[in-house]
Protein backbone atom coordinates (compact mmCIF):
# COMPACT_ATOMS: atom_id res chain seq x y z
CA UNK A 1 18.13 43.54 35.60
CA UNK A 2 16.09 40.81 33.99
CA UNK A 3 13.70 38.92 36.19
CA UNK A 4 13.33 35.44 35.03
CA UNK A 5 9.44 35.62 34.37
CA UNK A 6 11.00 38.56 31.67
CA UNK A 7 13.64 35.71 30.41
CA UNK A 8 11.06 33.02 30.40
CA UNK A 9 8.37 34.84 28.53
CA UNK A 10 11.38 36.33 25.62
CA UNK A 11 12.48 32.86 25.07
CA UNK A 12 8.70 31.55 24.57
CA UNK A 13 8.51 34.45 22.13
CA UNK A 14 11.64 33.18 20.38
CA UNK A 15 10.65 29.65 20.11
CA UNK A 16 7.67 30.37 18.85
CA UNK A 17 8.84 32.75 15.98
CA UNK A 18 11.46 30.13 15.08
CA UNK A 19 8.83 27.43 14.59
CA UNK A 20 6.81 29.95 12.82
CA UNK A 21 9.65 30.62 10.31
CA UNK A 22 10.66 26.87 10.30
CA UNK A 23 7.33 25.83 9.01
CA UNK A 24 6.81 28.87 6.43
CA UNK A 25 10.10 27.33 4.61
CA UNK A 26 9.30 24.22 4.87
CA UNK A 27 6.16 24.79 3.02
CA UNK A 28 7.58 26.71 0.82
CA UNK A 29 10.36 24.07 -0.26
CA UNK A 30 8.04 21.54 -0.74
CA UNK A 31 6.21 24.16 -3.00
CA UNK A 32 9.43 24.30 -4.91
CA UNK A 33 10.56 20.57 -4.90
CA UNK A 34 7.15 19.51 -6.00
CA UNK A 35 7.42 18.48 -9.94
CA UNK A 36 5.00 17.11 -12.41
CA UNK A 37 4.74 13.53 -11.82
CA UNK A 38 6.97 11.79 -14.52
CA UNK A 39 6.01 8.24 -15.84
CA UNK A 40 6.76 5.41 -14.22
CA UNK A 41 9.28 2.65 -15.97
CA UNK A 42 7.68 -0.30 -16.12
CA UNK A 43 8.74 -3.01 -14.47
CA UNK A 44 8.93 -7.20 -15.84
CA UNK A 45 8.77 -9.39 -12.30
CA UNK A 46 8.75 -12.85 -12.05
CA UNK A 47 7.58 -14.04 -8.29
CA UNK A 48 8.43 -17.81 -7.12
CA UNK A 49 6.53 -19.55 -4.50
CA UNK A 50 7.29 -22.96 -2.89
CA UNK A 51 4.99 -22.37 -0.39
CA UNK A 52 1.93 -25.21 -0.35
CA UNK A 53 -1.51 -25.80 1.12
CA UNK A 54 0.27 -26.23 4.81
CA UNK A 55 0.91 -22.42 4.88
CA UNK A 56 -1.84 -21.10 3.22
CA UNK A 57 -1.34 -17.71 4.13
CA UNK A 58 2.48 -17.98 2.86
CA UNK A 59 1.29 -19.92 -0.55
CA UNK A 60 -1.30 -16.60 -0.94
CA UNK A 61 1.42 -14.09 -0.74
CA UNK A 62 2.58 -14.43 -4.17
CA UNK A 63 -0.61 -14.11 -6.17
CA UNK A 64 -1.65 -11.12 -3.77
CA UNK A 65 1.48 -9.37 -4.26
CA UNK A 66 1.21 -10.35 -8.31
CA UNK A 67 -2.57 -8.45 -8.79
CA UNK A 68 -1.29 -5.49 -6.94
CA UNK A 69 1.96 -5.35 -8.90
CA UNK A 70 -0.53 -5.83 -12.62
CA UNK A 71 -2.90 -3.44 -11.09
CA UNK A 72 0.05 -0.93 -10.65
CA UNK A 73 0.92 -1.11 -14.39
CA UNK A 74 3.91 -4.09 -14.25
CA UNK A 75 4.24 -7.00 -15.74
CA UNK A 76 3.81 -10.07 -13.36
CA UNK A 77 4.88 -13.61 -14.05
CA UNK A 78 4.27 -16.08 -11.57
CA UNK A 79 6.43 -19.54 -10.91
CA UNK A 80 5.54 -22.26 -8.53
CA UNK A 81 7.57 -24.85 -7.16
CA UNK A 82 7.85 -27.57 -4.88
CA UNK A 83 4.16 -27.98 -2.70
CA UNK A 84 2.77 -24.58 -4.23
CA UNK A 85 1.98 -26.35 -7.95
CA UNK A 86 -1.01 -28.43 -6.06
CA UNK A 87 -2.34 -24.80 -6.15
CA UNK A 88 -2.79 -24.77 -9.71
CA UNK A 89 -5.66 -26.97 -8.92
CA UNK A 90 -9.11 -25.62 -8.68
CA UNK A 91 -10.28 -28.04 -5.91
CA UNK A 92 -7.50 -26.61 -3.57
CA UNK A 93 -7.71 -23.16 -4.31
CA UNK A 94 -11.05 -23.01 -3.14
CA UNK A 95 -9.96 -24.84 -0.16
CA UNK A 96 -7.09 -22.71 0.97
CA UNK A 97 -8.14 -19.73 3.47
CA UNK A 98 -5.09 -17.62 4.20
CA UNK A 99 -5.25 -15.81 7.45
CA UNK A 100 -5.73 -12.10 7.48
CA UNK A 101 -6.74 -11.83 3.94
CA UNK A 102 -9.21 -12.91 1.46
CA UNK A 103 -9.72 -16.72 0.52
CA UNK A 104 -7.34 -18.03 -2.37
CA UNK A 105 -10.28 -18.30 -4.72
CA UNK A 106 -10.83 -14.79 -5.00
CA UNK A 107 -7.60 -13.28 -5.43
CA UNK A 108 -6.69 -16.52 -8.27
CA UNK A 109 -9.86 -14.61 -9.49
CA UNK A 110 -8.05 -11.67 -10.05
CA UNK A 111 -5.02 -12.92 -11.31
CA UNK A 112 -7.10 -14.72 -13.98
CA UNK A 113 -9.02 -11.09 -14.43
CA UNK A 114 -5.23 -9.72 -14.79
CA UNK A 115 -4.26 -12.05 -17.62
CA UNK A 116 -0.92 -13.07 -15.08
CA UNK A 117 1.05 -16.00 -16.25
CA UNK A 118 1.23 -18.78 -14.23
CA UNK A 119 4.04 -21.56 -14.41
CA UNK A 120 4.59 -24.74 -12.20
């Protein structure tokens, strides 16, 4: 008759070979799944912003998420409307400090390094 320290220590046993097996598949199928990386299509974006110099964290979205898209190989156009064409001026980029990430002025800086379009 099975005491239950018998049962308890079996079913530890079993647990612990299942997980053992589970995670030699596993590794093993992600052996097998993993393929050469392939290239990448390219991708042609065009971002519009409306946002001005009263949300300067907003209005610095687009030209942050621009560089990273041209940095990852796309190509980036970039339309403002509305309050965000005052930010084609230099005088207010330098101004506007977006919260949480880096002043206006340097990211322009690497749009302009980027070659991006810019249209207003």
């Amino acid at each position: 008759m099975a005491t239950r320290r018998t049962f308890l220590e079996k079913s530890t046993q079993l647990a612990a070979g299942a997980l053992a097996a589970g995670a030699v598949t596993a590794s093993t199928s992600e052996a097998q799944t993993q393929q050469p990386e392939t290239s990448k299509k390219k991708l042609h974006i065009l971002m519009r912003s409306s946002w001005g110099t009263d949300e300067p964290t907003r209005a610095s979205f687009v030209f942050s998420h621009a560089a990273a898209l041209a940095e990852a190989g796309h190509d980036v156009q970039i339309f403002l409307t509305d309050e965000a064409t005052y930010l084609m001026r230099k005088a207010t980029v330098d101004m506007v400090k977006p919260i949480g990430w880096p002043p206006l002025s340097e990211t322009m800086a690497r749009v302009v390094a980027k070659k991006i379009p810019v249209f207003s």
